[in-house]
Structures are given as structure tokens and as C-alpha cells.
C-alpha atoms as a PDB file:
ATOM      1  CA  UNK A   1       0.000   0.000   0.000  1.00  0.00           C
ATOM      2  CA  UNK A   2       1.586   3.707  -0.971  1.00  0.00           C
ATOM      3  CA  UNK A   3       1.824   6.190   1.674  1.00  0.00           C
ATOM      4  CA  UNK A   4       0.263   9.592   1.136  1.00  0.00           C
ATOM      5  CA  UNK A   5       1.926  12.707   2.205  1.00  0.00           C
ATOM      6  CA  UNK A   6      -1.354  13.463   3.990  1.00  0.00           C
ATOM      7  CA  UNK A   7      -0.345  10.073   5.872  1.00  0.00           C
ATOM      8  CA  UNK A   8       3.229  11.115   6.876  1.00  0.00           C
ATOM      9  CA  UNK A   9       2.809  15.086   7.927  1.00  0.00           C
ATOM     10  CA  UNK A  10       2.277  15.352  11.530  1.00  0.00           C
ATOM     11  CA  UNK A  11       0.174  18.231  12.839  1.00  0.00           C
ATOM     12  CA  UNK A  12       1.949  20.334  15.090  1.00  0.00           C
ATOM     13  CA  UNK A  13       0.372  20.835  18.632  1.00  0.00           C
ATOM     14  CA  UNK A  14      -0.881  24.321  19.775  1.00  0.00           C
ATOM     15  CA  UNK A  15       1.917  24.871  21.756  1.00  0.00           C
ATOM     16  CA  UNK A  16       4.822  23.781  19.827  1.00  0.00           C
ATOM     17  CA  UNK A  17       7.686  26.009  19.123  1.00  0.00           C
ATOM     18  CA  UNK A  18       7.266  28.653  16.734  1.00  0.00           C
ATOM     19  CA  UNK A  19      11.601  29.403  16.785  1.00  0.00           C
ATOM     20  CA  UNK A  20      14.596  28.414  17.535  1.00  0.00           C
ATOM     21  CA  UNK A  21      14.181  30.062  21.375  1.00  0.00           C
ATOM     22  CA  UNK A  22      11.263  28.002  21.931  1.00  0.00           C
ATOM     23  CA  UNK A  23      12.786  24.503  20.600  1.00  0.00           C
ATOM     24  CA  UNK A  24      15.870  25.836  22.886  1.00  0.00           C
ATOM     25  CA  UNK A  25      13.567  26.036  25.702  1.00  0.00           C
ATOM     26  CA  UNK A  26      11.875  23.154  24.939  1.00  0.00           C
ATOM     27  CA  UNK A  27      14.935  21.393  24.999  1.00  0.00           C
ATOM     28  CA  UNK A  28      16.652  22.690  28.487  1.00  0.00           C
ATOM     29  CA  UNK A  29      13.524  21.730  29.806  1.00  0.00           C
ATOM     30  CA  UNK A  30      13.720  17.928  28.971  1.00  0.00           C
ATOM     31  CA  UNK A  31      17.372  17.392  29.595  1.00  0.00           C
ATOM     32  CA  UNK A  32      16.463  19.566  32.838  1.00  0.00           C
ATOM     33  CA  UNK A  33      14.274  16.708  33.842  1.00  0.00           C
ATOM     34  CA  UNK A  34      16.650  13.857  32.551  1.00  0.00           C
ATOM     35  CA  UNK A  35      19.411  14.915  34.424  1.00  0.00           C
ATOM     36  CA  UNK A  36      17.301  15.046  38.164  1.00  0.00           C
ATOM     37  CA  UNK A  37      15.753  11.512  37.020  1.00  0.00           C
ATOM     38  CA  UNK A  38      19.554  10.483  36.531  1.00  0.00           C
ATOM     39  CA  UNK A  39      20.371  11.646  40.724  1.00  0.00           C
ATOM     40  CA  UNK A  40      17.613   9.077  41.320  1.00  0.00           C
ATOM     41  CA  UNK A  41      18.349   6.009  39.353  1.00  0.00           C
ATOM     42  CA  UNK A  42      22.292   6.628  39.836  1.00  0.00           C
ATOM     43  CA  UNK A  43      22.607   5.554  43.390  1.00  0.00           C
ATOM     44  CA  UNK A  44      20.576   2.916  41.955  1.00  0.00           C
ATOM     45  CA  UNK A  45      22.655   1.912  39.476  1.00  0.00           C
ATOM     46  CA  UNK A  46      25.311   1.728  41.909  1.00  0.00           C
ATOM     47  CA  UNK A  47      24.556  -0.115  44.687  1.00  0.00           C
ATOM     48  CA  UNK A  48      23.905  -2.924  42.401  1.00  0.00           C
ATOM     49  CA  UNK A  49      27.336  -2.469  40.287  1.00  0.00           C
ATOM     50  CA  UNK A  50      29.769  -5.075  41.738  1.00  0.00           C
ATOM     51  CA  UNK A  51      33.117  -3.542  40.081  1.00  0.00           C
ATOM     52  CA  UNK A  52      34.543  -1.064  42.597  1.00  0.00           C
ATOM     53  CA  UNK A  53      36.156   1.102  39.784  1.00  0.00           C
ATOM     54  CA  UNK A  54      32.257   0.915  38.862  1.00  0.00           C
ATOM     55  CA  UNK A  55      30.940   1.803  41.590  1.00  0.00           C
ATOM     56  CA  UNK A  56      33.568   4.970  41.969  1.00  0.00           C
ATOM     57  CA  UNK A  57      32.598   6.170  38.514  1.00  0.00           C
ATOM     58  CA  UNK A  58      28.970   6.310  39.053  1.00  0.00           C
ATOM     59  CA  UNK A  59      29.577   7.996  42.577  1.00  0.00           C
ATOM     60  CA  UNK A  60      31.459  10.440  40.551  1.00  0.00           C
ATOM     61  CA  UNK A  61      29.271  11.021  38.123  1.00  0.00           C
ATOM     62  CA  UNK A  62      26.347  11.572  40.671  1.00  0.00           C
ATOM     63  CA  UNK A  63      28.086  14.534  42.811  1.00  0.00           C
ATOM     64  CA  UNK A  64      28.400  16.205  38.744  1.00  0.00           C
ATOM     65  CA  UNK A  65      25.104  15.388  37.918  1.00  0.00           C
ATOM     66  CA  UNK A  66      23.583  17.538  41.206  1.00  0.00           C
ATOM     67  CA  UNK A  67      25.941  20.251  39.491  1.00  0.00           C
ATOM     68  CA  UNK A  68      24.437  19.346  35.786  1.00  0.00           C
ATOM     69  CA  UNK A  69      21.434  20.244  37.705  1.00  0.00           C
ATOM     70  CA  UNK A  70      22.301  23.416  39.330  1.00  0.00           C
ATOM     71  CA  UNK A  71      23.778  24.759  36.013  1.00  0.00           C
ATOM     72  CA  UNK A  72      20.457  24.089  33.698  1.00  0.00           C
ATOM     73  CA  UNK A  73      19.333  26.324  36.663  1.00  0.00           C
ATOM     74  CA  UNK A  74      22.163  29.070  35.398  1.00  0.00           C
ATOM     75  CA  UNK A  75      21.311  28.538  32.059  1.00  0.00           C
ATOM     76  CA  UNK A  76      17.223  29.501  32.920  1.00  0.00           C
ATOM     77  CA  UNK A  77      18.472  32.275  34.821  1.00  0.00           C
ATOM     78  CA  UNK A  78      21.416  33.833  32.050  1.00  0.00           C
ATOM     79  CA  UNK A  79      18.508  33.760  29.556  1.00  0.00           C
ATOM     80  CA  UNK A  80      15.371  35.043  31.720  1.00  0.00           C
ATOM     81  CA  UNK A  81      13.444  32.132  31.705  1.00  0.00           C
ATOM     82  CA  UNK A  82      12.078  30.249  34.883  1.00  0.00           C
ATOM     83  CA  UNK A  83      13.744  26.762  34.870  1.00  0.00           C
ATOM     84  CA  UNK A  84      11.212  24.134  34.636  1.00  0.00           C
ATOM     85  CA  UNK A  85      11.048  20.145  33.902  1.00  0.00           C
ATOM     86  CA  UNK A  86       9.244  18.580  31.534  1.00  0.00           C
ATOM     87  CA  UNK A  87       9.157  14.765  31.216  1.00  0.00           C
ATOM     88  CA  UNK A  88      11.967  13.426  28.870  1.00  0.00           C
ATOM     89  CA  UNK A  89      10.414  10.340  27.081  1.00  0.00           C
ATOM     90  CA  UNK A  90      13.883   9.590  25.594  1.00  0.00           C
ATOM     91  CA  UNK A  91      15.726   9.584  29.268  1.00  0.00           C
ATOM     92  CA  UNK A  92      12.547   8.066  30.775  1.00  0.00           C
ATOM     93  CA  UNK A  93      12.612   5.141  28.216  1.00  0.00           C
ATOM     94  CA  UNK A  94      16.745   4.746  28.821  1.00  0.00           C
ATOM     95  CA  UNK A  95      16.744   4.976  32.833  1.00  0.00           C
ATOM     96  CA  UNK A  96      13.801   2.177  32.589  1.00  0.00           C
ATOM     97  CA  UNK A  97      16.053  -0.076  29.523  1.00  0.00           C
ATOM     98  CA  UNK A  98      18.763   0.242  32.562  1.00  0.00           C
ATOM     99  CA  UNK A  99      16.703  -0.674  34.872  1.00  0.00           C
ATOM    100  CA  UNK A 100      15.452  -3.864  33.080  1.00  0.00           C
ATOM    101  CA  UNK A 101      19.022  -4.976  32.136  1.00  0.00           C
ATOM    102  CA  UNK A 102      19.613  -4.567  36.285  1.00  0.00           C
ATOM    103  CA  UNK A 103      16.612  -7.390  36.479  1.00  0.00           C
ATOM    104  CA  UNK A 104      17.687  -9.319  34.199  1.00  0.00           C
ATOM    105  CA  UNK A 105      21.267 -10.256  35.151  1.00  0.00           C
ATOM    106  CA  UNK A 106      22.813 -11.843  38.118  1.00  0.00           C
ATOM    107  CA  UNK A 107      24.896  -9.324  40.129  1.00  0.00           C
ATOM    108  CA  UNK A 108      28.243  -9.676  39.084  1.00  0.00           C
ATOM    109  CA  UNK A 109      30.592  -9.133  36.017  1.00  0.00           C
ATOM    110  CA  UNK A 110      27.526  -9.631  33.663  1.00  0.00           C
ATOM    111  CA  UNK A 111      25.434  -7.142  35.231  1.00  0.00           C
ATOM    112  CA  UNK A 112      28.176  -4.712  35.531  1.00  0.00           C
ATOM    113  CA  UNK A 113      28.204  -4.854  32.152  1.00  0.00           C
ATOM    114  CA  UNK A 114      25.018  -4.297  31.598  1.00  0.00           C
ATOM    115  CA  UNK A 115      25.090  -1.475  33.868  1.00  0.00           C
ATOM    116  CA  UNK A 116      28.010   0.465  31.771  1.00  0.00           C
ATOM    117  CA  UNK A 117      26.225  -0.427  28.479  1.00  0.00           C
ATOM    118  CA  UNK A 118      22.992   1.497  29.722  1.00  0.00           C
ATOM    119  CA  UNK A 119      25.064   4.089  31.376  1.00  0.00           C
ATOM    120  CA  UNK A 120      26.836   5.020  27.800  1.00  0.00           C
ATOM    121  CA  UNK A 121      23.482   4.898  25.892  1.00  0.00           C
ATOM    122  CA  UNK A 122      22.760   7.753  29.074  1.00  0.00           C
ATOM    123  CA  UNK A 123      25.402   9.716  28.505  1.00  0.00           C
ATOM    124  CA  UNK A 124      25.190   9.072  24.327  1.00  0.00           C
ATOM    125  CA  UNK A 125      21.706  10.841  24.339  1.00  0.00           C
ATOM    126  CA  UNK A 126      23.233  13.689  27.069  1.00  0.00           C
ATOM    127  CA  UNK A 127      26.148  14.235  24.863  1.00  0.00           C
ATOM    128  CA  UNK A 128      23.960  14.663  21.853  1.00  0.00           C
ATOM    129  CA  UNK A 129      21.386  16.931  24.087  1.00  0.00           C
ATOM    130  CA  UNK A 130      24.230  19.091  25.006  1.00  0.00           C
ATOM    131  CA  UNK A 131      25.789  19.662  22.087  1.00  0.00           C
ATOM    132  CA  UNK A 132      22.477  20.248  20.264  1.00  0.00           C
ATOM    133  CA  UNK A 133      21.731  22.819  22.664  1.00  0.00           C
ATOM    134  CA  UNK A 134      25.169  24.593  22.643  1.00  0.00           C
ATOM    135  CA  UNK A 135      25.097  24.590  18.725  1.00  0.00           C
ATOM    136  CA  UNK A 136      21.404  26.899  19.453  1.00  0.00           C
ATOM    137  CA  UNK A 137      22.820  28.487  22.504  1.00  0.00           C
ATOM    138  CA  UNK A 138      25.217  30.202  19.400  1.00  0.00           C
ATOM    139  CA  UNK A 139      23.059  30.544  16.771  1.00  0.00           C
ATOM    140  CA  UNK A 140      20.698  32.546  19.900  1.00  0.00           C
ATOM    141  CA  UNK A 141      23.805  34.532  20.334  1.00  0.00           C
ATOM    142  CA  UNK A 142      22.860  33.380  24.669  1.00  0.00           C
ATOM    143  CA  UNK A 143      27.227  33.419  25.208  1.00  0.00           C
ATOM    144  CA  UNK A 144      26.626  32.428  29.179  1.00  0.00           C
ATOM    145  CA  UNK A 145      24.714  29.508  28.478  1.00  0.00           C
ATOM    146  CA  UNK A 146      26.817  28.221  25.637  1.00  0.00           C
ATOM    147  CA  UNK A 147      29.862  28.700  28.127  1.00  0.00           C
ATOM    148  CA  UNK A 148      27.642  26.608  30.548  1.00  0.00           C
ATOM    149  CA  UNK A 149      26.532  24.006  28.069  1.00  0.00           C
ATOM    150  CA  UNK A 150      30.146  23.164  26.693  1.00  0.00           C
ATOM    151  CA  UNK A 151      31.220  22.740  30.288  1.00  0.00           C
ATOM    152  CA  UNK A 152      28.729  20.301  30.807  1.00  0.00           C
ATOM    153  CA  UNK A 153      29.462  18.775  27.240  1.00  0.00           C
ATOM    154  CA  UNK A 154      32.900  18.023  28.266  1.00  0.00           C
ATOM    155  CA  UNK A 155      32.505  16.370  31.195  1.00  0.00           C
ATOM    156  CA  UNK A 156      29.557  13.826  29.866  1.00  0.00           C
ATOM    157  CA  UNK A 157      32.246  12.978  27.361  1.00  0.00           C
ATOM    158  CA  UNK A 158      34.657  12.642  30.065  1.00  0.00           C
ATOM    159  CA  UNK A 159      32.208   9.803  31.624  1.00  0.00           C
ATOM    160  CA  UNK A 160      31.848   8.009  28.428  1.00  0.00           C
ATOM    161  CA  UNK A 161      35.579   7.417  27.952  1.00  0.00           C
ATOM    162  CA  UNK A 162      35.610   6.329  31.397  1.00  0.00           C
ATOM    163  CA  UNK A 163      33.201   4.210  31.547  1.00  0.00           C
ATOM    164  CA  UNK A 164      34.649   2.718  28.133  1.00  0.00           C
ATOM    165  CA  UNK A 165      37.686   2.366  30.097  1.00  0.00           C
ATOM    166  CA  UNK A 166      36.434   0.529  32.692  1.00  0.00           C
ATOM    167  CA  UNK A 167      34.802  -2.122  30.561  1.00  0.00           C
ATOM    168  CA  UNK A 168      37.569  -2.076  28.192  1.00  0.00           C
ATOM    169  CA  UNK A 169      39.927  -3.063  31.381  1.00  0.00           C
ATOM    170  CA  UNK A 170      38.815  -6.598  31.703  1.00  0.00           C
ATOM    171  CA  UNK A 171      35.703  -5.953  32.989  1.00  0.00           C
ATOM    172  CA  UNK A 172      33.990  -7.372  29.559  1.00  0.00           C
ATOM    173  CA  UNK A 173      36.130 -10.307  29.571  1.00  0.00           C
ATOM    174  CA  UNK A 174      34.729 -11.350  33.060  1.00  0.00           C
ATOM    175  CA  UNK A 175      31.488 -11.006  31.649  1.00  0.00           C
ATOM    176  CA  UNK A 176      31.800 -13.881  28.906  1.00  0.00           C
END
């Protein structure tokens, strides 16, 4: 059966964004609420990681999330908007993959990782959010929050490659 175009065009809702501002704003406000989902399911994540290099990286990465956190606040603030969450269906559906892989291995080196694996496909979608909204943050001309942004940028990247590291040092062989 051939698709129409009248098939494929989705209607836009009444209070989408009408600019680039608004999609920014839409778009601080999700990762916003992704990244104070992310304080709760860390601790989470790892009291049931059994690696202690693991366990040290997600304890890490907590104490920078609570400052991912406070700096979305900054970024509100620098460009006169109130900071508010909105649901993240993206971080929602990856904290609950995480927490399905968690059920679904023994504790151990296979559930470790399963915990990294879900913890890069975290910071994969942060990393794109960030840069996304630091390549608008330009275009918007808003030079506080694109300081704030890349800041943020960097260190998600900074957790990847560790958390590559980790597995990458044996951790993966264990899990065979």
C-alpha cells in the first residue's frame, strides 16, 4: 500500500515552538528533567554495580550530575526564563532499559556490564542533548549559556571514555 503525504505530515500541537528560542527552551527543559531523574536512578545503578572502579565512577558522576542540575538552573536564569522540567520520554525510556538490564542479570561481572552499556546509551543521548543545545545556545547569540553548556558537554564525554575504560579493562572479559 503507498503512503500519502497526507499520511506522513504530523500536525503540530498548539503549543509547539514557533523558533529556535522556543525549541531551545523546549529542549533545556527535557534534559532539565533527565538529568534530576539520573540523581535518582544513579545511586541505583550503583549499589547494584559489583566492580569497585564501577561503583567509583557512578559515585562520581552523581556529585556532577547535582551540578548538571544546578547549572540548567544558570542557564534559565542567564537567559530570563524560569527553569522548569518537563518529562523526557527519551531519558525516561533509557533509565527504565537500565533498569530492566539490572533485572535481568545476576549481580556480578555480567550485570556490571550491563550497567556500563545502559550508562553510555545515558550519557550518548546527554552528549547529543548538550551539544544540540550549545550549537542553538550560538546561533541565539545566549554566550553564558553556551559557556555553561560546553562545560557540561565536556565532562559527559569525560564519563563516556571512562566508563569505556572501565569495561575495556577486563571488565567485559569477566562477563563472557
Amino acid at each position: 500500500m503507498a503512503t500519502t503525504t497526507k499520511e506522513t505530515k504530523v500536525k503540530a500541537k498548539s503549543d509547539a515552538a514557533k523558533d529556535l528560542q522556543d525549541l531551545f527552551e523546549d529542549g533545556l527543559k527535557d534534559i532539565y528533567w533527565a538529568e534530576k531523574e539520573l540523581v535518582k536512578a544513579l545511586p541505583k545503578m550503583e549499589k547494584n554495580a559489583t566492580s569497585p572502579k564501577l561503583k567509583a565512577a557512578i559515585q562520581g558522576h552523581l556529585e556532577e550530575t547535582k551540578e548538571h542540575v544546578s547549572r540548567l538552573e544558570v542557564v534559565f536564569k542567564s537567559i530570563g526564563v524560569k527553569a522548569k522540567a518537563e518529562k523526557c520520554d527519551a531519558m525516561a525510556g533509557l533509565l527504565e532499559e537500565g533498569k530492566g538490564i539490572m533485572e535481568e542479570t545476576e549481580p556480578g561481572a555480567v550485570r556490571d556490564a550491563g550497567i556500563i552499556a545502559a550508562a553510555q546509551k545515558v550519557e550518548h543521548y546527554e552528549i547529543a542533548t548538550y551539544g544540540t543545545l550549545a550549537a542553538f545556545a550560538k546561533v541565539l547569540e545566549h554566550k553564558d549559556a553556551l559557556k555553561t553548556l560546553l562545560k557540561t558537554l565536556d565532562e559527559e564525554k569525560a564519563c563516556d571514555e571512562k566508563l569505556t575504560s572501565i569495561a575495556d579493562t577486563n571488565l567485559n572479559s569477566k562477563a563472557e
